[in-house]
Every structure is written in C-alpha cells, then in structure tokens.
Protein backbone atom coordinates (compact mmCIF):
# COMPACT_ATOMS: atom_id res chain seq x y z
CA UNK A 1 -8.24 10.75 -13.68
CA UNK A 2 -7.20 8.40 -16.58
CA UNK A 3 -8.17 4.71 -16.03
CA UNK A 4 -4.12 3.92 -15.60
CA UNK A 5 -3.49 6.03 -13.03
CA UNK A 6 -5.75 5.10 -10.37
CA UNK A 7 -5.43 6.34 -7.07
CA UNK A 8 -6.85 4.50 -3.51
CA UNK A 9 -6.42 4.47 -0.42
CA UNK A 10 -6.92 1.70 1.89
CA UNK A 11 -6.95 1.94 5.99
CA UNK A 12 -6.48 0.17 9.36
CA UNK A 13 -7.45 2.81 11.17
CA UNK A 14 -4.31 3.81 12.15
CA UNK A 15 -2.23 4.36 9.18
CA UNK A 16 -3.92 5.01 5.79
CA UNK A 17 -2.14 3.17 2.37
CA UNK A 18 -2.11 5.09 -0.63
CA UNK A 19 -1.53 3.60 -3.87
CA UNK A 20 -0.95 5.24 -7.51
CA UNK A 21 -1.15 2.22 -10.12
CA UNK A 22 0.79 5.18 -12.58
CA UNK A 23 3.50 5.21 -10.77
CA UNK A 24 3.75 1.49 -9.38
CA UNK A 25 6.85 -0.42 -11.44
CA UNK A 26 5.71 -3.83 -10.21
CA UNK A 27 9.08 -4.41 -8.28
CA UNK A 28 7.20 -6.70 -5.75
CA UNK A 29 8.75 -5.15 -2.75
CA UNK A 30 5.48 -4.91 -0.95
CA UNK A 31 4.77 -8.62 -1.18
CA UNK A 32 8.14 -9.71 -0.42
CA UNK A 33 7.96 -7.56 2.78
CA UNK A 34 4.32 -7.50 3.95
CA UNK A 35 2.47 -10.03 2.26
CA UNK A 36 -0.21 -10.14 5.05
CA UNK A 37 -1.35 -7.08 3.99
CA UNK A 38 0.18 -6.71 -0.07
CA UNK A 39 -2.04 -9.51 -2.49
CA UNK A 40 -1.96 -8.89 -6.05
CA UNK A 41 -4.22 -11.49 -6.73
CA UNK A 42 -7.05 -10.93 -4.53
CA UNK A 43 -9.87 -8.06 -4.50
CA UNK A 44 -8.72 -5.51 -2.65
CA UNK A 45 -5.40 -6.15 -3.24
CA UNK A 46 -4.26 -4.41 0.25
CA UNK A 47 -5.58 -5.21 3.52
CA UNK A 48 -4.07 -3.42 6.45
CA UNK A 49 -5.76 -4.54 8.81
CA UNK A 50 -3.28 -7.83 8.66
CA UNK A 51 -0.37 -6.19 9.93
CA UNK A 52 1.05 -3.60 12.30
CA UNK A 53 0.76 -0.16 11.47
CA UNK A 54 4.87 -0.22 11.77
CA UNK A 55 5.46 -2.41 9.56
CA UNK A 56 2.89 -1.38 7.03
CA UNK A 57 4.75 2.55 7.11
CA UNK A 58 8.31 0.20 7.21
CA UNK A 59 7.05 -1.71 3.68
CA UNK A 60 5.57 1.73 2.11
CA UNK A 61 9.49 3.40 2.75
CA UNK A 62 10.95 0.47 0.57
CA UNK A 63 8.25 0.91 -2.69
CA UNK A 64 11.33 2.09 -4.91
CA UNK A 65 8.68 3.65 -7.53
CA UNK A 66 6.73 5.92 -4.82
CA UNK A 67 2.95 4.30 -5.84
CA UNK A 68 3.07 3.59 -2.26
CA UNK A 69 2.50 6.36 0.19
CA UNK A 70 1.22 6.58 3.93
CA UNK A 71 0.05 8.88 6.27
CA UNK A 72 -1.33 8.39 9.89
CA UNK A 73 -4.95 8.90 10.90
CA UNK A 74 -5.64 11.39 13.41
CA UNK A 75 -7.02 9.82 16.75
C-alpha cells in the first residue's frame, strides 16, 4: 500500500472505525459531529472509546468522501 493511502482501523469494542487517508477530502464532518472521538491533531487521531457506538456509526454515514467506514464487532 502506497504511503498516501493508508488504511486503519480503530475500535471500541463494539463498532470498529475504518479510515482510508486516499480517499478522505478533509471536509471536517467527523469533527464537527463527533469530536470526542474525531482529533486531527492528536496521535491516534480517533478514539472510540469517547463516544457511543451510535453515534460513532451516525458520524461515519455523514463522511461525504467514504474514508470513513464501520462495521460492528461480533459479540
């Protein structure tokens, strides 16, 4: 994989984050909606575990570029 398009995935247990930096635009959406969890300027960047799993999956659905991507954990 080419150094720009880096892919990780970061978890709360419940719900897993998945982020493409090739495909990420930079709109911001994710910090305007969850910035518990969405920190550009800290290392990681995401933390899930400072928000709901709902509201994590209802932040992912608004990434207008698709770098952000869910799926839930089995149990």
């Amino acid at each position: 994989m080419e150094p720009k398009n880096i892919k990780k995935e970061y978890t709360n247990g419940e719900v897993t984050i998945v982020w493409q930096s090739g495909k990420c635009t930079h709109s911001g959406n994710c910090v305007r909606n969850n910035p518990e969890v969405f920190k550009p300027k800290e290392q990681p960047w995401i933390s899930p575990e400072n928000s709901t799993s709902e509201k994590i999956i209802e932040t992912v659905k608004k990434c207008p570029s698709g770098a952000l991507t869910y799926y839930l954990n089995k149990k």
